[in-house]
N, C-alpha and C. Protein backbone atom coordinates (compact mmCIF):
# COMPACT_ATOMS: atom_id res chain seq x y z
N UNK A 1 -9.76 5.54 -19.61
CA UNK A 1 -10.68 4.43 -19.63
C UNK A 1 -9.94 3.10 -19.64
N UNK A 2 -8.50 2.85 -20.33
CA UNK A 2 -7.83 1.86 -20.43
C UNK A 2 -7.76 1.44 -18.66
N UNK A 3 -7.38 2.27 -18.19
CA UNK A 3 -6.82 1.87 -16.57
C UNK A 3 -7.90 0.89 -16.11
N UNK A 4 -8.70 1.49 -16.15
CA UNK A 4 -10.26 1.38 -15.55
C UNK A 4 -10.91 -0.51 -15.92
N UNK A 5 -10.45 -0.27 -17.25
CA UNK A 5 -10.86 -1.61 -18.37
C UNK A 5 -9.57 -2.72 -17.47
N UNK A 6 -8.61 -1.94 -17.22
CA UNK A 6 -7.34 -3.42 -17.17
C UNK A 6 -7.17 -3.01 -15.78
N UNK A 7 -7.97 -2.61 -14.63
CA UNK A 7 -7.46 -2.96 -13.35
C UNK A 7 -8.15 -3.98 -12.84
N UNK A 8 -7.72 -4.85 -12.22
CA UNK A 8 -8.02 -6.19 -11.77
C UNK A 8 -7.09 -6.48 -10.53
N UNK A 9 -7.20 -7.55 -9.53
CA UNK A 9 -6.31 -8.00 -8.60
C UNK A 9 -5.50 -9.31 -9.24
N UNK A 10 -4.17 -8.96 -9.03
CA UNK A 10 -3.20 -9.71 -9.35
C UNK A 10 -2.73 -10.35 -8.14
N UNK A 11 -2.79 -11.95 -8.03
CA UNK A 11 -1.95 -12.75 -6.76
C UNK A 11 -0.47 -13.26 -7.26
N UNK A 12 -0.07 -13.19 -8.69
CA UNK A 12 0.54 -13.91 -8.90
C UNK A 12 2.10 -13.18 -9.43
N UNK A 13 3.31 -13.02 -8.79
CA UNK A 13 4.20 -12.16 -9.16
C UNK A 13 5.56 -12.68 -9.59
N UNK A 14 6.19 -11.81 -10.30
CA UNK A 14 8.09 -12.23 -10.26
C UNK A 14 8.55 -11.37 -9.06
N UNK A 15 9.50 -11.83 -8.56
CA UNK A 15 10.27 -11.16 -8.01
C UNK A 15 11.22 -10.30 -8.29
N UNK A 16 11.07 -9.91 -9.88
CA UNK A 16 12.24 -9.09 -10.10
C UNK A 16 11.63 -7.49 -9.41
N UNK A 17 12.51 -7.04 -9.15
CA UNK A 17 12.50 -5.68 -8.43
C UNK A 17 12.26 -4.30 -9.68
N UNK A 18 11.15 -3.85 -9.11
CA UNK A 18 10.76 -2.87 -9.48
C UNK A 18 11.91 -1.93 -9.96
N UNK A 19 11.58 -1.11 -11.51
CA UNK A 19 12.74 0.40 -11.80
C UNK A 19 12.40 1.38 -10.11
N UNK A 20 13.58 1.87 -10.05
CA UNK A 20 13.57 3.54 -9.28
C UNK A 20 12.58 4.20 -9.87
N UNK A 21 12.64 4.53 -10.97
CA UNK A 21 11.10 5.22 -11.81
C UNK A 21 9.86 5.06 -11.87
N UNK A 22 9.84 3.78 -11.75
CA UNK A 22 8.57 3.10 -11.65
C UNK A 22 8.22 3.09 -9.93
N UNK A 23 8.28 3.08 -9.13
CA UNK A 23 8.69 3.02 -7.70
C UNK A 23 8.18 4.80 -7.50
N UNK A 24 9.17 5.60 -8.22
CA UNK A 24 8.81 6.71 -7.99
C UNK A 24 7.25 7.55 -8.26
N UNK A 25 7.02 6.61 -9.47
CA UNK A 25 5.72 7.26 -10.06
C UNK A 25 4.62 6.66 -8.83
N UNK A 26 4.57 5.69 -9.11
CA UNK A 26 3.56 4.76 -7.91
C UNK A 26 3.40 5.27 -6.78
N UNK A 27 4.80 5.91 -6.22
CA UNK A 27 4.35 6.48 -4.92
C UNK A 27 3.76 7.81 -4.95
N UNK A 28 3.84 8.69 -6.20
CA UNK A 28 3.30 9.68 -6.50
C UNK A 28 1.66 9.41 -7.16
N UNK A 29 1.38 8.79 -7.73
CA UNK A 29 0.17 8.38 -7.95
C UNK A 29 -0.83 7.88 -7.28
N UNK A 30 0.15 7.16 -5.88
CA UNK A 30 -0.76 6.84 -4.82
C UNK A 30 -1.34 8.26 -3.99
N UNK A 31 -0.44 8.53 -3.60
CA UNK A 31 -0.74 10.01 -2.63
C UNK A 31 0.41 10.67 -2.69
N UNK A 32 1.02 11.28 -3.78
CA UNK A 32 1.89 12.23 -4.18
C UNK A 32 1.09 13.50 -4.10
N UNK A 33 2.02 14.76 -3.94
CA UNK A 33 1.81 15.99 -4.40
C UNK A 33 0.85 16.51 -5.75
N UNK A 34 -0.07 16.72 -5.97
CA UNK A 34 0.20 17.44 -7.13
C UNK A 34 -0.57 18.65 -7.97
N UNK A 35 -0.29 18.87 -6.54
CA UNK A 35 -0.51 20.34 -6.80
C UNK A 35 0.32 21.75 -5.60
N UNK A 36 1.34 21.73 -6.09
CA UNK A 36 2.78 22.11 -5.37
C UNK A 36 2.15 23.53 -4.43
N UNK A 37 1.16 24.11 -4.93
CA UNK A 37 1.21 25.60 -4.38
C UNK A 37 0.28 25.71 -3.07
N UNK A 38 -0.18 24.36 -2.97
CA UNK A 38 -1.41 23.86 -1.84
C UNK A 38 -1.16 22.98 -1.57
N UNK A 39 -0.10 21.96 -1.80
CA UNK A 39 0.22 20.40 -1.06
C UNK A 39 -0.80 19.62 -1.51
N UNK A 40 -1.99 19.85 -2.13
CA UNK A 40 -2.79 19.02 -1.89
C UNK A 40 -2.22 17.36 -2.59
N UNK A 41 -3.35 16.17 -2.30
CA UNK A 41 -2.54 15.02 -3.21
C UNK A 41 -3.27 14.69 -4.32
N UNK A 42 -2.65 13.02 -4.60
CA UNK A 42 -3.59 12.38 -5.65
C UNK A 42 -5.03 11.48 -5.47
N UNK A 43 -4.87 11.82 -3.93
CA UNK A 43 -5.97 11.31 -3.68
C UNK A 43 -6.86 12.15 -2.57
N UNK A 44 -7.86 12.04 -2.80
CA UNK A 44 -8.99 13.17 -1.48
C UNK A 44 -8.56 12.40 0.35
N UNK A 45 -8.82 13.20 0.99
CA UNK A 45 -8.93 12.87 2.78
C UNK A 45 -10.18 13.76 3.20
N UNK A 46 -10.33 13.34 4.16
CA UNK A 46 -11.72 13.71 4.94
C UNK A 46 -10.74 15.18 5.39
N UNK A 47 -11.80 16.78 5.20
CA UNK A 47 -11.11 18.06 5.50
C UNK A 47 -9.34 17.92 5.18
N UNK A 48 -9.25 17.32 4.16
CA UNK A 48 -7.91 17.25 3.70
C UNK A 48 -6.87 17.43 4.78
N UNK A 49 -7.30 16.46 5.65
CA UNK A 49 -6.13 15.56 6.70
C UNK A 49 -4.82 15.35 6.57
N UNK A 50 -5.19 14.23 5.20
CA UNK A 50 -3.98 13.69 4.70
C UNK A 50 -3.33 12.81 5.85
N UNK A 51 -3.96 12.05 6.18
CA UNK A 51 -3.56 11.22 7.58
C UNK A 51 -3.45 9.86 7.26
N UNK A 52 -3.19 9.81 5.72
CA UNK A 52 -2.72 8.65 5.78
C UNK A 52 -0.62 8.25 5.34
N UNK A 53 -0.48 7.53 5.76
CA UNK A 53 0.97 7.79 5.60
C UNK A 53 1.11 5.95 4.89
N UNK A 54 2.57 5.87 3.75
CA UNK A 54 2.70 5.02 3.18
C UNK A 54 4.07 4.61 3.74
N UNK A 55 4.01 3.32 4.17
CA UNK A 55 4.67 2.69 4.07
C UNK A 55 5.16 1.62 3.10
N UNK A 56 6.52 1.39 2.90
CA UNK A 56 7.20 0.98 1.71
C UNK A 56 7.74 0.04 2.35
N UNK A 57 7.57 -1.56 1.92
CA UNK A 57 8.60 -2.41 2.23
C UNK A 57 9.42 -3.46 1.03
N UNK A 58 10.46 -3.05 0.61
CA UNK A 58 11.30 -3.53 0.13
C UNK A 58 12.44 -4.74 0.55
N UNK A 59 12.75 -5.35 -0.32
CA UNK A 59 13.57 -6.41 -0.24
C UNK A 59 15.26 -5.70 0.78
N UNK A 60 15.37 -4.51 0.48
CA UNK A 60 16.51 -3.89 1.50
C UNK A 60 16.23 -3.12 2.79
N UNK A 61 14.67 -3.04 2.91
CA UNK A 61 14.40 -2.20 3.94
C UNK A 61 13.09 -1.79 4.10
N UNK A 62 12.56 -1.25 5.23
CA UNK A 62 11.16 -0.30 5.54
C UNK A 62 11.73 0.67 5.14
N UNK A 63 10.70 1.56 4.57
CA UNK A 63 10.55 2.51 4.06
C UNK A 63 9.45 3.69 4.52
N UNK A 64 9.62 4.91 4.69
CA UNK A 64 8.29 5.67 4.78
C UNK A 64 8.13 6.56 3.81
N UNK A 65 7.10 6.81 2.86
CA UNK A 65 7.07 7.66 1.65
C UNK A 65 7.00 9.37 2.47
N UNK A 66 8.12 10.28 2.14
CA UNK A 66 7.63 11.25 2.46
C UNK A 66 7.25 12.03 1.41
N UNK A 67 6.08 12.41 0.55
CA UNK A 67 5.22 12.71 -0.56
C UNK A 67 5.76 14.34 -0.59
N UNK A 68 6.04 15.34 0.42
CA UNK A 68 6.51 16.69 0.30
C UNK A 68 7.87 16.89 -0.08
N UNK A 69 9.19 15.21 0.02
CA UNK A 69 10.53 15.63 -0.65
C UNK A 69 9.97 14.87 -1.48
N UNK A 70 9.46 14.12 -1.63
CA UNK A 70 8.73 13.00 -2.67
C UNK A 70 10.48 11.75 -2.11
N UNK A 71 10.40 11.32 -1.27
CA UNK A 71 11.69 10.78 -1.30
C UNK A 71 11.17 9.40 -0.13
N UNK A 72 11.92 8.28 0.00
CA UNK A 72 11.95 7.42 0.88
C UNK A 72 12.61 7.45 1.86
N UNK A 73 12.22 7.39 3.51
CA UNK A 73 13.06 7.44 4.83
C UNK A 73 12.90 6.22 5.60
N UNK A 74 14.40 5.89 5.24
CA UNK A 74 14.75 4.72 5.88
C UNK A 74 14.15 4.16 7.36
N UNK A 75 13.09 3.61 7.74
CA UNK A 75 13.12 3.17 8.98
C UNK A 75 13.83 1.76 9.63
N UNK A 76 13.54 0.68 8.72
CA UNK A 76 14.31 -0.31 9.09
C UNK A 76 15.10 -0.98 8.22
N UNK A 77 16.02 -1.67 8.36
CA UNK A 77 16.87 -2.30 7.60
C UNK A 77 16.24 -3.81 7.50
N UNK A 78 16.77 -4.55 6.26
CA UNK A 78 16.14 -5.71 6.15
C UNK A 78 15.12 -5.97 5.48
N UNK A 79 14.51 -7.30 4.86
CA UNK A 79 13.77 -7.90 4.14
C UNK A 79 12.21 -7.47 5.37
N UNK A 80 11.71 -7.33 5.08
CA UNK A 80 10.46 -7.01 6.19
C UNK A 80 8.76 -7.72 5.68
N UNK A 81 9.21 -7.95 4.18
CA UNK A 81 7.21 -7.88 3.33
C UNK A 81 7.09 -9.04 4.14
N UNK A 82 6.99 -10.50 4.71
CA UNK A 82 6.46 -11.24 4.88
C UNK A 82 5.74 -10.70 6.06
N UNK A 83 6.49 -9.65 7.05
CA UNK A 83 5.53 -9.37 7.81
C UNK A 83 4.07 -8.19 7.45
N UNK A 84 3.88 -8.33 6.40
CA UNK A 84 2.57 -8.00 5.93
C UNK A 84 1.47 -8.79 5.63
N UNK A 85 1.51 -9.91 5.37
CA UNK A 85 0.68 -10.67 5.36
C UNK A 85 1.35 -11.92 5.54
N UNK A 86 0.35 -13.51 5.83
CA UNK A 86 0.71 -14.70 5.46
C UNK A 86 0.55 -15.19 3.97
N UNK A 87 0.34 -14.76 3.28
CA UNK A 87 0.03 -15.38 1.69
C UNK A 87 1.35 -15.78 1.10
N UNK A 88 1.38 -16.83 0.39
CA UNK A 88 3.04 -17.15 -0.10
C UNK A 88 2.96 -15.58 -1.07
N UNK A 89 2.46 -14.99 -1.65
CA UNK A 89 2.85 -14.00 -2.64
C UNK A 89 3.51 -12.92 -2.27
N UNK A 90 2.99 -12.78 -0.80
CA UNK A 90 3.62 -11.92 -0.05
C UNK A 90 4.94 -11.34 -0.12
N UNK A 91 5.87 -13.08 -0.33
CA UNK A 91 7.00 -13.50 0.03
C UNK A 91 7.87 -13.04 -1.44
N UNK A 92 7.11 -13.34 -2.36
CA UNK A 92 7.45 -12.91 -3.59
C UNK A 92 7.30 -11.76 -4.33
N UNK A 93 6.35 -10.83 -4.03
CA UNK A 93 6.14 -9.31 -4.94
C UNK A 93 7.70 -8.79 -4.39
N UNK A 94 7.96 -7.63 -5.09
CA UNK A 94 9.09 -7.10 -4.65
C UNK A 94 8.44 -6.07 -3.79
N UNK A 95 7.34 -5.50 -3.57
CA UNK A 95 6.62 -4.52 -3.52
C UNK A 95 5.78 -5.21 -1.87
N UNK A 96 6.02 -4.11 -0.96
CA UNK A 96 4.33 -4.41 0.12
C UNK A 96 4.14 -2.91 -0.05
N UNK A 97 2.92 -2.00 0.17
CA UNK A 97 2.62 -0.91 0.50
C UNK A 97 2.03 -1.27 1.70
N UNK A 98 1.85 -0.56 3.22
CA UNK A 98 1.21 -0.27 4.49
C UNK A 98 0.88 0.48 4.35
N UNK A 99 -0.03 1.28 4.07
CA UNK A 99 -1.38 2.24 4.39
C UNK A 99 -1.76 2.40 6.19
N UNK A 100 -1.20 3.49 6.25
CA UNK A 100 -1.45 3.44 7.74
C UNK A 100 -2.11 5.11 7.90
N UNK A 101 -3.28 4.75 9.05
CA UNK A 101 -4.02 6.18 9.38
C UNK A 101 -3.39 7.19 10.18
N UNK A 102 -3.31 8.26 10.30
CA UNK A 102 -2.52 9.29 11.58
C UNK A 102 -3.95 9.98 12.35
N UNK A 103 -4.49 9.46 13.43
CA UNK A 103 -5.42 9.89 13.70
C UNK A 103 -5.27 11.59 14.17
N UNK A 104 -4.24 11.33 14.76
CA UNK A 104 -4.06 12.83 14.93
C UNK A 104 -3.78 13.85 13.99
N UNK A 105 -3.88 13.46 13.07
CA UNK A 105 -3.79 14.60 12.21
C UNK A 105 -5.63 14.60 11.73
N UNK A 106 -6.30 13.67 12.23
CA UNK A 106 -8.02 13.88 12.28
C UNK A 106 -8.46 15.05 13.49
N UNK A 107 -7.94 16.31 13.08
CA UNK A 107 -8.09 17.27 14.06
C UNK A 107 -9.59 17.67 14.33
N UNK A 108 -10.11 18.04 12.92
CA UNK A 108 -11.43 18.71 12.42
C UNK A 108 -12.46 17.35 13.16
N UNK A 109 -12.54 16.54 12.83
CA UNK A 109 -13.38 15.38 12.80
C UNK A 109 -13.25 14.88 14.50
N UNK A 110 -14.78 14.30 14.18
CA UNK A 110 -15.38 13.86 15.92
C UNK A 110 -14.79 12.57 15.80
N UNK A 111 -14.60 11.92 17.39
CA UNK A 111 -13.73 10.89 17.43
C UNK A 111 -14.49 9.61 16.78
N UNK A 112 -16.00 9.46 17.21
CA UNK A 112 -16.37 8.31 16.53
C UNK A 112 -16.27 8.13 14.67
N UNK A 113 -16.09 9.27 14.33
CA UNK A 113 -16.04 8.85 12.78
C UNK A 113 -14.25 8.91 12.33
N UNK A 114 -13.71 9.28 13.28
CA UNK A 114 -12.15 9.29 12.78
C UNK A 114 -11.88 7.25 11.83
N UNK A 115 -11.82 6.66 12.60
CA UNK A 115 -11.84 5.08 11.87
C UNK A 115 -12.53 5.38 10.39
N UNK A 116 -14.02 5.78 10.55
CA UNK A 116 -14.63 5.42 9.08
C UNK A 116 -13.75 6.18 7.92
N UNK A 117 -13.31 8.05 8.42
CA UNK A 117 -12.65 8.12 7.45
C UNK A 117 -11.42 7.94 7.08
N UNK A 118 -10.70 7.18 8.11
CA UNK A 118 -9.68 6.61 7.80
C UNK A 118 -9.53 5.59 6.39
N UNK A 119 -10.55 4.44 7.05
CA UNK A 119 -11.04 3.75 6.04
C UNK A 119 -10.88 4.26 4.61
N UNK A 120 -11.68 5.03 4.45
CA UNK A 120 -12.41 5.76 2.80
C UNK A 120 -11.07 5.97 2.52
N UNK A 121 -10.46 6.90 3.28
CA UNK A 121 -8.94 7.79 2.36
C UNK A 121 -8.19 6.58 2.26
N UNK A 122 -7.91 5.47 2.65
CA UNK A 122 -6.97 4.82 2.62
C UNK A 122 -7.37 3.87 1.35
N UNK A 123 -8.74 3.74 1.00
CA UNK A 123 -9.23 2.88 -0.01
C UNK A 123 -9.27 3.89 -2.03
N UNK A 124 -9.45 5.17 -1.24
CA UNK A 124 -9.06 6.11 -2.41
C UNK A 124 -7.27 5.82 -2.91
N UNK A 125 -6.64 6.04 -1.88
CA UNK A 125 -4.95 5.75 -1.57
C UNK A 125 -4.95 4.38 -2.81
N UNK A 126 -5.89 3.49 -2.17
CA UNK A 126 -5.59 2.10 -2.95
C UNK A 126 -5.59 1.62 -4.18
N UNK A 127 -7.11 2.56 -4.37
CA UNK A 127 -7.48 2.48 -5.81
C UNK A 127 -6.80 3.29 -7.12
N UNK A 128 -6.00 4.50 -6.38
CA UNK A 128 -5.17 4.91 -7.06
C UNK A 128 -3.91 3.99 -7.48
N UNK A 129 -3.25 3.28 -6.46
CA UNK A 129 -2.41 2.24 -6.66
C UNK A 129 -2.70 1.14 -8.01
N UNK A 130 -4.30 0.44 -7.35
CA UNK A 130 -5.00 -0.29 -8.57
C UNK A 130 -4.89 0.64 -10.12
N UNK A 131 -5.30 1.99 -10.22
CA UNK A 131 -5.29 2.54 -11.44
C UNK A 131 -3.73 2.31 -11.90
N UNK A 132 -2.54 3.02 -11.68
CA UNK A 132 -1.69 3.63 -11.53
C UNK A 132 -0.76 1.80 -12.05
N UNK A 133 -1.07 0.75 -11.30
CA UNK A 133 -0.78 -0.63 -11.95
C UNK A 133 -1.23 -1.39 -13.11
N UNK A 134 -2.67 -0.69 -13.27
CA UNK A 134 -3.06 -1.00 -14.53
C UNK A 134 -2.90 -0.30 -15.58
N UNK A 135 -1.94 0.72 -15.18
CA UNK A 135 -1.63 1.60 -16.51
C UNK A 135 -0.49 1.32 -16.89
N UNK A 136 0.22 0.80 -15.87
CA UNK A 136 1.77 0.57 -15.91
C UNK A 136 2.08 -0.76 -16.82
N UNK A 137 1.25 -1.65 -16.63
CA UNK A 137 1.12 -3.32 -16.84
C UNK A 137 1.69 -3.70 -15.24
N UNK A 138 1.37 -3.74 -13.80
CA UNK A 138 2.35 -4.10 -12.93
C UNK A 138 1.08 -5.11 -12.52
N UNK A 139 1.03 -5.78 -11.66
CA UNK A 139 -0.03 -6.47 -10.80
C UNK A 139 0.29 -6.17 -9.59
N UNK A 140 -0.67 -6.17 -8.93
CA UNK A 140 -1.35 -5.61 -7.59
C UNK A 140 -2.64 -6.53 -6.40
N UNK A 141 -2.46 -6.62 -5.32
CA UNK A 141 -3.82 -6.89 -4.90
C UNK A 141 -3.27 -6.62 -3.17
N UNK A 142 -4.78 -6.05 -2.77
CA UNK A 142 -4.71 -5.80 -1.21
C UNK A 142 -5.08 -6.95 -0.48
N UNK A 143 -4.74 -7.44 0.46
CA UNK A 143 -4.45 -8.83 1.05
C UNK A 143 -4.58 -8.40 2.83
N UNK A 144 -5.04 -9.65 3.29
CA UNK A 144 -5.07 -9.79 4.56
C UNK A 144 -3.40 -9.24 4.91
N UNK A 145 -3.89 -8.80 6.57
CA UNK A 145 -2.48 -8.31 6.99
C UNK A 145 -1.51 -9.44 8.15
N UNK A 146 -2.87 -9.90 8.85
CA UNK A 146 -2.68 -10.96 10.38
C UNK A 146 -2.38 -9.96 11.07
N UNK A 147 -1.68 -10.39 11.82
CA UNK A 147 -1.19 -9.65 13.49
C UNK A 147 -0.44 -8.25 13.00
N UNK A 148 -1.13 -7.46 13.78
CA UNK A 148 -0.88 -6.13 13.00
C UNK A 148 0.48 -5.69 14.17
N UNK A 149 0.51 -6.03 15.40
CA UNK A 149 1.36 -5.62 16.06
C UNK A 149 3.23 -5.53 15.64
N UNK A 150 3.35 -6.92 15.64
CA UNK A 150 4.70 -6.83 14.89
C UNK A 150 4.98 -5.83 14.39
N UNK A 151 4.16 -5.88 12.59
CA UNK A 151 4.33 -4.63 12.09
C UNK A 151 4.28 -3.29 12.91
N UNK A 152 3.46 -3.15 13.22
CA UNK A 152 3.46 -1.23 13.93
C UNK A 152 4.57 -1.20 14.86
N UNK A 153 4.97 -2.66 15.86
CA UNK A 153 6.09 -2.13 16.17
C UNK A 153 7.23 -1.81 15.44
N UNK A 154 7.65 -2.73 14.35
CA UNK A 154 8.52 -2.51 13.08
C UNK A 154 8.82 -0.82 12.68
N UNK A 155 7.85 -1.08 12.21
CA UNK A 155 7.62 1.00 11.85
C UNK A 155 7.12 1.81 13.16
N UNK A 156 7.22 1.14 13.85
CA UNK A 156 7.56 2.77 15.37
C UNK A 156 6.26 3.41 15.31
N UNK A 157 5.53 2.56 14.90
CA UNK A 157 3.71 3.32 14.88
C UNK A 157 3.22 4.06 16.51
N UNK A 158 3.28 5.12 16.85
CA UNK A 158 2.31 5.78 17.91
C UNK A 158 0.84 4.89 18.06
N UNK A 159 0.37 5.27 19.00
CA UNK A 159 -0.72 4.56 19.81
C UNK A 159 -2.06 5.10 18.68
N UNK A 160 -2.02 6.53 18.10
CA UNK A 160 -3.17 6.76 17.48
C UNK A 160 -3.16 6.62 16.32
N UNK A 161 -1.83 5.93 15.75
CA UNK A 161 -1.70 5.35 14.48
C UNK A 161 -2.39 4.16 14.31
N UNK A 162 -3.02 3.89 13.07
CA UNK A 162 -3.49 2.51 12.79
C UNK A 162 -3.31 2.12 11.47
N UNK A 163 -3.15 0.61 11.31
CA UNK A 163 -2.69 -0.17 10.02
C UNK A 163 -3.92 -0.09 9.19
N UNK A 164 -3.85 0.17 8.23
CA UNK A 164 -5.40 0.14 7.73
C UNK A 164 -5.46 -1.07 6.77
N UNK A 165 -4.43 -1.21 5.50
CA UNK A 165 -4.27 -2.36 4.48
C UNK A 165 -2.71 -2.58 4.37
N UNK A 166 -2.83 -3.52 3.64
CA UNK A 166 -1.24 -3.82 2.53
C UNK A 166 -2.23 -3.96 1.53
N UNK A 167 -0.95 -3.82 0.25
CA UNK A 167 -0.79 -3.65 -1.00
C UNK A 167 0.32 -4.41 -1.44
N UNK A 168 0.38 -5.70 -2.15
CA UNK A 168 1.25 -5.91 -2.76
C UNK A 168 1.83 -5.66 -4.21
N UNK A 169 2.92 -5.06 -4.52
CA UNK A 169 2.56 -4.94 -5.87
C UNK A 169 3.68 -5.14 -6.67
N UNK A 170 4.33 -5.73 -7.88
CA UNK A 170 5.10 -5.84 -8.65
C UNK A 170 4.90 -6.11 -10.22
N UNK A 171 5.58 -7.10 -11.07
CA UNK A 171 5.48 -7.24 -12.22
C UNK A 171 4.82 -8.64 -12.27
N UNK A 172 3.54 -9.00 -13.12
CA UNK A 172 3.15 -10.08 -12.68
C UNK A 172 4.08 -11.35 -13.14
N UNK A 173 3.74 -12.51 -12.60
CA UNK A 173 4.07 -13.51 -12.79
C UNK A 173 3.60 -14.40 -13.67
N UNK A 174 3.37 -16.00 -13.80
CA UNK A 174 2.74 -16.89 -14.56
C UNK A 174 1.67 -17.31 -13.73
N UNK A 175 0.69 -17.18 -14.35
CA UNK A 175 -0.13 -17.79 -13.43
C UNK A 175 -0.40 -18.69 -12.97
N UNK A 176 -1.34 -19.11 -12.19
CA UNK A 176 -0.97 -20.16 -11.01
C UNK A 176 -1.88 -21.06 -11.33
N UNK A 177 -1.66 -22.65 -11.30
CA UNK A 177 -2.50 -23.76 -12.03
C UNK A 177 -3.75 -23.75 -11.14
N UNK A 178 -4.60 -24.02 -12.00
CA UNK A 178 -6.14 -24.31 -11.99
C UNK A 178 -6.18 -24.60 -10.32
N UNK A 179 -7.10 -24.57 -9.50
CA UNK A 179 -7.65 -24.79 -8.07
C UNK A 179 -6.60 -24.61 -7.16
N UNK A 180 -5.50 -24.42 -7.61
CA UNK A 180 -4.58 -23.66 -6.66
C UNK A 180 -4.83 -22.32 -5.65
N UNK A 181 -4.92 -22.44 -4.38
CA UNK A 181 -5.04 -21.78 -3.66
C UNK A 181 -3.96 -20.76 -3.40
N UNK A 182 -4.73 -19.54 -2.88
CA UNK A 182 -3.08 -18.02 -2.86
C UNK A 182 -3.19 -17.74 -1.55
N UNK A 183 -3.67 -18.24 -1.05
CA UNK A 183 -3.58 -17.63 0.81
C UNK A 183 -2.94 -18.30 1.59
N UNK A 184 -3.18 -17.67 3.23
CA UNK A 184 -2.28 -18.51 3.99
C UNK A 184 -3.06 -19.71 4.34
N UNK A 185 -2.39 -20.72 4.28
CA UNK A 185 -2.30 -21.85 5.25
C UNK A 185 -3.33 -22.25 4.19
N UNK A 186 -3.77 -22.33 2.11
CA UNK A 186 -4.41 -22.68 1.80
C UNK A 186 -5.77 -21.85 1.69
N UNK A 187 -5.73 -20.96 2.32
CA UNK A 187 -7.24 -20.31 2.08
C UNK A 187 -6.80 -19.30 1.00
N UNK A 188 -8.22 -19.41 0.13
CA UNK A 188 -7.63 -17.79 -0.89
C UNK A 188 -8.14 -16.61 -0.20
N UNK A 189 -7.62 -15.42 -0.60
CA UNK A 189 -8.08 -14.24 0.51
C UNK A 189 -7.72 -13.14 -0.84
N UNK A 190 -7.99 -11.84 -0.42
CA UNK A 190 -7.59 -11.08 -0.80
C UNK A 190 -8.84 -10.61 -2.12
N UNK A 191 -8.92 -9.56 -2.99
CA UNK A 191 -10.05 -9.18 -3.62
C UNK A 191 -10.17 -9.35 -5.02
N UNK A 192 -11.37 -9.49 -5.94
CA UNK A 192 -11.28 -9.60 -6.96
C UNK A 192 -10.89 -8.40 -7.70
C-alpha cells in the first residue's frame, strides 16, 4: 500500500548515477522474470507476447535489457538520453527507459488491435517502474518523446518495431521554484 500512497511523477532530478543494484532491481521489476520455470514476467502482455522490449539509456551507453540473462547488451556507445525527449530533465536523470513494442512477436493477435495492445503492456511495464520508484524513494515520470526516428535508428529498431514511451528515472532532485516550467521550449508536459 506504501508504493501505491508514494507513487507520484517526479520532473525534478540529481544526476548522480544510479547503484548497479538498484538498476538491477528496476529492470527486474519492470518486466523481469519471475517466474523461472515459465519465463513468465512482472508484468502481464496480451496472450503473453511479451513484445515489449526495454531499452536502457545511460550516461555510457544504449542499452537493451535482456530480462532471460537478466543482463544489459550494449547497443550504442555514448551519452544518448537527450535523444528521448526535449525536456531539460531529460538531460539530467541518469536514467531514460524506451519501452518499445515487437509487433512480431503479436503472433496470436489480429493486426488492427496489435497497437492497442501494445499500448496496455507497455503502460503495465510503466506502472511497474512508477511502483518499483516509489518503493525505492527514486523519482520517475513518462515524458514526451519528439521525433521518434533518430531514436529507432539509434537502437537498430526493425520496421514492425515501435517506440511506445520514455521513462525517466533517477534520485530526485530539489525542487523546482514556483511557476517554473519542465518542458521543452517552456511547455510543461509529461503526467501527474
Amino acid at each position: 500500500m506504501d508504493a501505491l500512497r508514494e507513487r507520484q511523477s517526479r520532473r525534478e532530478f540529481s544526476p548522480a548515477s544510479l547503484p548497479r543494484q538498484v538498476l538491477s532491481d528496476l529492470l527486474w521489476a519492470a518486466f523481469g522474470i519471475n517466474r523461472p520455470q515459465t519465463a513468465h514476467r512482472t508484468a502481464p502482455s496480451a496472450m503473453n507476447s511479451q513484445e515489449i522490449d526495454l531499452y536502457v539509456l545511460l550516461a555510457d551507453g544504449a542499452y537493451l535489457f535482456d530480462a532471460k540473462d537478466h543482463r544489459l547488451r550494449l547497443i550504442a556507445p555514448g551519452d544518448h538520453r537527450a535523444k528521448s525527449g526535449g525536456q531539460d530533465f531529460v538531460k539530467v536523470a541518469p536514467l531514460a527507459l524506451v519501452l518499445v513494442a515487437d509487433h512480431a512477436r503479436l503472433v496470436k493477435a489480429r493486426p488492427e488491435v496489435k497497437e492497442i495492445y501494445s499500448w496496455h503492456d507497455a503502460g503495465y511495464v510503466s506502472q511497474n517502474v512508477y511502483l518499483y520508484c516509489a518503493s525505492a524513494g527514486l523519482a520517475t515520470v513518462v515524458h514526451e518523446l519528439g521525433d521518434r526516428a533518430p531514436l529507432g535508428a539509434l537502437l537498430g529498431l526493425r520496421p514492425e518495431q515501435r517506440i511506445i514511451l520514455a521513462q525517466s528515472v533517477g534520485f530526485a532532485g530539489p525542487p523546482r521554484p514556483a511557476g517554473k516550467a519542465t518542458g521543452a521550449k517552456g511547455s510543461a508536459s509529461g503526467t501527474p
